[in-house]
Protein backbone atom coordinates (compact mmCIF):
# COMPACT_ATOMS: atom_id res chain seq x y z
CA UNK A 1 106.50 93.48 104.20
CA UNK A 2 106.21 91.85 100.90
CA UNK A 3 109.26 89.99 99.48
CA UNK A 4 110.81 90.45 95.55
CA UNK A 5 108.78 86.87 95.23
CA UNK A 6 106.06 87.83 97.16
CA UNK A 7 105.55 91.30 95.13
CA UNK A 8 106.39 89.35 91.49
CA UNK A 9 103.98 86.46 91.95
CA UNK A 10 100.76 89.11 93.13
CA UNK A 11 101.60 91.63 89.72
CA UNK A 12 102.20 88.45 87.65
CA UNK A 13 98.44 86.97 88.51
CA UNK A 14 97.05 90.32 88.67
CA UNK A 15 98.16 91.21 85.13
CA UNK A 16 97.90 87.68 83.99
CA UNK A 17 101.77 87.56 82.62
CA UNK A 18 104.31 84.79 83.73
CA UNK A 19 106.78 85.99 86.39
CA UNK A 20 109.92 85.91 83.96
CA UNK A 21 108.02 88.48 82.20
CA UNK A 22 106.65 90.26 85.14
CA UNK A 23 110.34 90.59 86.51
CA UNK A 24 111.60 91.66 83.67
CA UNK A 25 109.24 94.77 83.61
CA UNK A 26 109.34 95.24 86.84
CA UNK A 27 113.54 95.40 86.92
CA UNK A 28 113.44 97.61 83.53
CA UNK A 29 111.28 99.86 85.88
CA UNK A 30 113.01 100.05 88.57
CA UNK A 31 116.01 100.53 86.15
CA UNK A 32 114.85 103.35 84.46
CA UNK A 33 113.87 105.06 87.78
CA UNK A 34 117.27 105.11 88.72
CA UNK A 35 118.70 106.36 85.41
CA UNK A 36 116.40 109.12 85.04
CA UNK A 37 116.72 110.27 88.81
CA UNK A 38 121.00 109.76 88.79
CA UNK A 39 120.77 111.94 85.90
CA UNK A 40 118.72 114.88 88.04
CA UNK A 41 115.54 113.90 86.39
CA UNK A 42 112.43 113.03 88.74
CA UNK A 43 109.72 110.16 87.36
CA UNK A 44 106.57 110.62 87.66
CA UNK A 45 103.53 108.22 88.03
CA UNK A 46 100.75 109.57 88.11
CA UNK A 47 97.78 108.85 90.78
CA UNK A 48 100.99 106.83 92.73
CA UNK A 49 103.73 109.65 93.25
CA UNK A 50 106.79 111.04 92.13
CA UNK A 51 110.50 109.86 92.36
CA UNK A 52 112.95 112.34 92.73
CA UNK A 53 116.61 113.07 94.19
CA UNK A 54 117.72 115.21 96.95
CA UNK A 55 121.69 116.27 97.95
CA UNK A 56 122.37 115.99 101.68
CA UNK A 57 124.67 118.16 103.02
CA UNK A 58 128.43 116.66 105.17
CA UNK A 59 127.55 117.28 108.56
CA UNK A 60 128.73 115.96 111.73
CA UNK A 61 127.42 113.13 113.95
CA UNK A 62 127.70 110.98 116.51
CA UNK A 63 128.32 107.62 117.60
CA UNK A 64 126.07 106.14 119.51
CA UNK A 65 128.50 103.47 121.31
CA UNK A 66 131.14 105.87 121.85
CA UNK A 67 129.68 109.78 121.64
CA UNK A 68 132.59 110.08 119.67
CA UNK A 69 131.69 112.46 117.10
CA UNK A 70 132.32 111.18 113.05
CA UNK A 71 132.53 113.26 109.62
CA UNK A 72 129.31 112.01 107.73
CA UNK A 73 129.99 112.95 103.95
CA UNK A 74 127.69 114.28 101.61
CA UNK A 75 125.51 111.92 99.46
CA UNK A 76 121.92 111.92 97.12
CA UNK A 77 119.32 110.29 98.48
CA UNK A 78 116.19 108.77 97.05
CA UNK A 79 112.91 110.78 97.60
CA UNK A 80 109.22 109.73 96.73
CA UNK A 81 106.52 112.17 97.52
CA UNK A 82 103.09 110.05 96.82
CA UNK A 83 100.36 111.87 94.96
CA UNK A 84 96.92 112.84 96.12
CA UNK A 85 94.93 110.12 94.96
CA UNK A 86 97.72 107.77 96.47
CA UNK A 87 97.53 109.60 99.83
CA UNK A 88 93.18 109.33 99.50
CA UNK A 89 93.76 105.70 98.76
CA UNK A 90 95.34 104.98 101.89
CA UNK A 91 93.62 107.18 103.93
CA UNK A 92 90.09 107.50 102.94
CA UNK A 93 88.44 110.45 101.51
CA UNK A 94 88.33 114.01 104.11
C-alpha cells in the first residue's frame, strides 16, 4: 500500500514536477472528484475508470459483540468501476 508521500514522490519524478506542485494537482483532483460526484455527477477517466455515487438504503444490522441488532442509516457511497483497458492492464490480455 503506497502512502500520500509514497504516491506524491513516484508522480512527481515520473512527470518531472516538484512535489508542491505534484500535490497540488493531485489534491485539485481529488477535489474535483468529489464535487462533481456530491453533486450526482460521475468523472470519468478514460482507459483508468469511472467515479461515480451510489445511495444505500437504512437497513438493519448486527453487532458482532453483542448480536444486538442496530438501525444503520442511509448514506452515498463512493463507487469506481475501472475501464477495460484498466482491467487488461492488470490482468493480461484474454
Amino acid at each position: 500500500m503506497a502512502t500520500k508521500a509514497e504516491m506524491i514522490d513516484s508522480v512527481a519524478n515520473a512527470a518531472g514536477l516538484s512535489k508542491s506542485d505534484t500535490e497540488k494537482a493531485l489534491g485539485a483532483f481529488f477535489d474535483h472528484v468529489v464535487t462533481e460526484t456530491k453533486g450526482g455527477e460521475a468523472v470519468t477517466w478514460p482507459g483508468f475508470g469511472k467515479f461515480s455515487t451510489t445511495e444505500r438504503k437504512a437497513r438493519k444490522g448486527r453487532n458482532p459483540q453483542t448480536g444486538e441488532e442496530v438501525d444503520i442509516k442511509a448514506s452515498t457511497a463512493m463507487k469506481f468501476s475501472s475501464s477495460s483497458a484498466l482491467k487488461e492492464a492488470l490482468n493480461g490480455k484474454k
